[in-house]
Protein backbone atom coordinates (compact mmCIF):
# COMPACT_ATOMS: atom_id res chain seq x y z
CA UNK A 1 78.58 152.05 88.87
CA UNK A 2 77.15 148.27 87.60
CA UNK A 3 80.54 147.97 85.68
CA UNK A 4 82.25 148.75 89.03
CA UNK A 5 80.33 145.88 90.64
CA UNK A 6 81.12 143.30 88.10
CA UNK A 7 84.60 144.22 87.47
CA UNK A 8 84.48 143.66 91.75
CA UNK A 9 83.15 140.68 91.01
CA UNK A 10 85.11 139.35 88.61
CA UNK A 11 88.15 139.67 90.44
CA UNK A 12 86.79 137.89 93.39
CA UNK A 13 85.92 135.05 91.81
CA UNK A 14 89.93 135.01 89.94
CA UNK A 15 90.99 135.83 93.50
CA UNK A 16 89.29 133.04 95.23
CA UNK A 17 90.14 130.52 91.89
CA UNK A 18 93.32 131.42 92.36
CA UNK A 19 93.29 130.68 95.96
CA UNK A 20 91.19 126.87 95.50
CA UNK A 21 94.08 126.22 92.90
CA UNK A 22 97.04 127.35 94.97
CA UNK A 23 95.48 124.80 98.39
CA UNK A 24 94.71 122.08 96.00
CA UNK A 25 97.28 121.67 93.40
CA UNK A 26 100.37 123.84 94.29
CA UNK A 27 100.60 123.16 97.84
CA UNK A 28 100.09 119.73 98.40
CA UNK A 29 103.25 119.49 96.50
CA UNK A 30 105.26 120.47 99.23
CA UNK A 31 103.81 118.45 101.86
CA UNK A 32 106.28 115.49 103.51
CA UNK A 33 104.85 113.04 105.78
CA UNK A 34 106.63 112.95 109.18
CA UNK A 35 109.64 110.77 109.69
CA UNK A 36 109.88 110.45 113.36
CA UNK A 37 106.58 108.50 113.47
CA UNK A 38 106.08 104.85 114.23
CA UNK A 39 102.73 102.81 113.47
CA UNK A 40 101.56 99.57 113.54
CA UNK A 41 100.55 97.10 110.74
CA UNK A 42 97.56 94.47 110.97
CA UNK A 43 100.68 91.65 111.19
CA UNK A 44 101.87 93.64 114.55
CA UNK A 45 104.99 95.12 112.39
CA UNK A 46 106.29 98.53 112.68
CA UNK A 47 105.93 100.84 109.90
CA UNK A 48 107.54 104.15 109.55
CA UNK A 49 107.67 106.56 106.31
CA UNK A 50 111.01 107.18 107.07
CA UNK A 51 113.03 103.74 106.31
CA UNK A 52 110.11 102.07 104.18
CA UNK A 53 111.45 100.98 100.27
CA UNK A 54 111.02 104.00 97.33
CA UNK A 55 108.02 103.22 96.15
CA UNK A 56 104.99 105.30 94.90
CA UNK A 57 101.86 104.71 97.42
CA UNK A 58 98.31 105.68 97.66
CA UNK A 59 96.94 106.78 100.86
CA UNK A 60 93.83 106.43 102.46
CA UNK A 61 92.65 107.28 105.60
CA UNK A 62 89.33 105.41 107.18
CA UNK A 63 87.75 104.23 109.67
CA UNK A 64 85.83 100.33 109.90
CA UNK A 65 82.59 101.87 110.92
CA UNK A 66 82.03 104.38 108.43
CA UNK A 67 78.60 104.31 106.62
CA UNK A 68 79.73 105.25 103.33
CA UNK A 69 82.86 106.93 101.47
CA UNK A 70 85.62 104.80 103.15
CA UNK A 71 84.25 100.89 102.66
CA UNK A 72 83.69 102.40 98.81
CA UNK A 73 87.04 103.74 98.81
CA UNK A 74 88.60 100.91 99.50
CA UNK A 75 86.69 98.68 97.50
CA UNK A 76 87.67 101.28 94.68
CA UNK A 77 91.30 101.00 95.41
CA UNK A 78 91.02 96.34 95.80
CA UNK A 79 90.28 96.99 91.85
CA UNK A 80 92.70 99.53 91.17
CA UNK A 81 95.60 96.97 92.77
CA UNK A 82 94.28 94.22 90.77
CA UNK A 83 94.49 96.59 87.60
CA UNK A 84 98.19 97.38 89.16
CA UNK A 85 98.98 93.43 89.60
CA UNK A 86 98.25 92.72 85.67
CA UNK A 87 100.96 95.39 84.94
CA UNK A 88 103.30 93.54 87.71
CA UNK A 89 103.70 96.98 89.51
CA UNK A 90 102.03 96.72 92.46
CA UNK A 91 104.08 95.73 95.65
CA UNK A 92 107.11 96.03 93.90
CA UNK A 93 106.54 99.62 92.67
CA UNK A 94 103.72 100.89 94.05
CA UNK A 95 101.90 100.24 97.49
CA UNK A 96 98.95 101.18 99.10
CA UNK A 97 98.68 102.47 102.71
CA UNK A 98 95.24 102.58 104.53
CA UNK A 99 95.40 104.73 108.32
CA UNK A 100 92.31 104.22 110.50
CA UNK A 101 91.22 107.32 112.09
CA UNK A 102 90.15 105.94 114.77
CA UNK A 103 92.46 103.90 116.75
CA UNK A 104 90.87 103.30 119.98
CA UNK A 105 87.98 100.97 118.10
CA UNK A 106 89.99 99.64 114.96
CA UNK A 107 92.31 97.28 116.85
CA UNK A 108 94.84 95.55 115.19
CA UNK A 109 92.06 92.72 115.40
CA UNK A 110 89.44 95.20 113.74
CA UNK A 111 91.60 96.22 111.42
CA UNK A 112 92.82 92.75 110.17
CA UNK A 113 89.64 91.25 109.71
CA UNK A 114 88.56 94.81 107.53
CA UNK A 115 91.67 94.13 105.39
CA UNK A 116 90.74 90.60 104.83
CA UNK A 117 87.71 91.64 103.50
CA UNK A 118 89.85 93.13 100.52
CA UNK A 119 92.37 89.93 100.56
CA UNK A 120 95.01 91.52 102.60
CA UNK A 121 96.05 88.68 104.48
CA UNK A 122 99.99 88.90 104.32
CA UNK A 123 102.23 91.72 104.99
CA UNK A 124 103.92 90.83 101.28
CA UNK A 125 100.18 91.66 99.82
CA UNK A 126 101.41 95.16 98.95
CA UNK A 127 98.67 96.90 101.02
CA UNK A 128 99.83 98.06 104.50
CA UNK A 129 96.64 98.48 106.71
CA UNK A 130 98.16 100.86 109.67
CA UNK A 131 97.26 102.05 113.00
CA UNK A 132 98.48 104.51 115.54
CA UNK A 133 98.09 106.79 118.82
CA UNK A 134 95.86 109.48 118.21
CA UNK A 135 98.21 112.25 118.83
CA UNK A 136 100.78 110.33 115.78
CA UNK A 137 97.36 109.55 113.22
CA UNK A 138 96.87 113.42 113.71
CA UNK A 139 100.55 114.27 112.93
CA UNK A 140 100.58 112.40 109.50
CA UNK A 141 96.96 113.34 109.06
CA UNK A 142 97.77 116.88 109.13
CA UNK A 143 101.03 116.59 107.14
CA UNK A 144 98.64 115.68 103.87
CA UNK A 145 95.83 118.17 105.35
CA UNK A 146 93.57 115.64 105.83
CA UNK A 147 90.78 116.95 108.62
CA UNK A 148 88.74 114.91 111.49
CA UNK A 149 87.16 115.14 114.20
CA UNK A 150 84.30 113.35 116.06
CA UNK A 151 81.12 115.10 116.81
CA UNK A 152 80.27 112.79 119.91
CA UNK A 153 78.16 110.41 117.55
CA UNK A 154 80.34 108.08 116.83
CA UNK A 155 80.11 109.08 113.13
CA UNK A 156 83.57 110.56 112.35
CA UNK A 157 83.38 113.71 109.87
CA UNK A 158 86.14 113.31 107.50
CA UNK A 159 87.81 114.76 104.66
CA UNK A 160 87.06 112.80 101.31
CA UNK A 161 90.45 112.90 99.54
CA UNK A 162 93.56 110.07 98.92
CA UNK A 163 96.40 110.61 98.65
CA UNK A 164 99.10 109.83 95.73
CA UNK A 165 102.87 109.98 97.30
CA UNK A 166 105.99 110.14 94.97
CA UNK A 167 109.16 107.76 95.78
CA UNK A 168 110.66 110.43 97.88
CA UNK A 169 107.53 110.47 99.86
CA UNK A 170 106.38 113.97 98.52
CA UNK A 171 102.40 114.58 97.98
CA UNK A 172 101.78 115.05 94.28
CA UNK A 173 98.12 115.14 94.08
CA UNK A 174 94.96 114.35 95.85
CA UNK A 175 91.35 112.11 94.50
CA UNK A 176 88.11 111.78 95.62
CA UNK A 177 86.96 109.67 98.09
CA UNK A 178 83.97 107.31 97.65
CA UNK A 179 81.47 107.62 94.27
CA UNK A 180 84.10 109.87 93.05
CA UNK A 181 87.29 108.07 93.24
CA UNK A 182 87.69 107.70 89.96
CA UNK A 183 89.84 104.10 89.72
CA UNK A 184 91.01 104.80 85.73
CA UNK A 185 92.40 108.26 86.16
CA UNK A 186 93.83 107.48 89.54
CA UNK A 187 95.41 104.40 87.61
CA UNK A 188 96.86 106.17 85.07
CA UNK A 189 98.46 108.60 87.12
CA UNK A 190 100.70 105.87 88.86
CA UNK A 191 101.45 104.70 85.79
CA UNK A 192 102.89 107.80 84.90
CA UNK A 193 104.74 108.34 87.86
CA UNK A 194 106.47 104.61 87.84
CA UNK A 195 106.96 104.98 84.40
């Protein structure tokens, strides 16, 4: 009867493995970020994933007053671009694309003076800083299964993944947010993916 159990067991945790490493790896794969949706950069620009330039691009979503993963983030990601700028990708070849979460406080205004804490000060920087309507943030949001909500505190809970998107906008992988964005393996998978 014991060998029952752990043969049970066993197979559960394959089962659920197998599950983790279908959501996480094989999925995200097929996810395509809606085309019918319209934002708005910092420089009061429009910015659709539908007409933009094929280029590879690293998403994050944030919001200005989180406490913790998303200032790290993109601190994380102002090094990775200037490790991208010594190869002359970046802009050309790669962008990245930061999405507040929370629309109604990060302004364009907000927004603007976050990116120009991370010398984004020009829509030819390479680094689109975007904002929508709630309703269209929660349409690309989902696309990439990135989850949200606010609690009533203020403090939005938050997935803790980026996003890596292929030339033909597909999702090929996801990274850790915060502590564990790890800048030299995120770096050498755009390499590989330009290259």
């Amino acid at each position: 009867m014991k060998k029952i159990y752990i043969t049970f067991g066993i197979l559960l945790v394959l089962g659920i493995s197998a599950g983790i490493f279908y959501l996480q790896v094989v999925r995200p794969s097929n996810a395509e970020l809606p085309s019918d949706i319209v934002m708005e950069t910092i420089f009061e620009e429009a910015y659709t994933f539908d007409n933009e330039p094929e280029k590879a691009r690293l998403v994050e979503f944030m919001y200005t007053n989180c406490p913790d993963v998303c200032p790290v983030t993109t601190l994380e990601m102002s090094k990775l671009r200037n490790s991208l700028e010594n190869e002359g990708v970046f802009g050309d070849q790669v962008e990245f694309i930061t999405i507040t979460i929370d629309p109604s406080y990060d302004t364009q205004e907000v927004l603007a003076d976050y990116a120009s804490r991370f010398e984004v000060t020009s829509p030819d920087d390479g680094w689109t800083f975007i904002r929508g309507s709630e309703e269209d943030t929660k349409k690309i949001a989902d696309s990439l299964g990135f989850m949200y909500r606010d609690p009533g505190t203020g403090d939005i809970i938050h997935s803790t993944f980026t996003y890596f998107i292929d030339e033909n906008n597909n999702l090929t992988e996801k990274f850790a947010m915060g502590n564990g964005f790890d800048r030299d393996k995120v770096y050498r998978r755009i390499m590989s993916s330009i290259n």
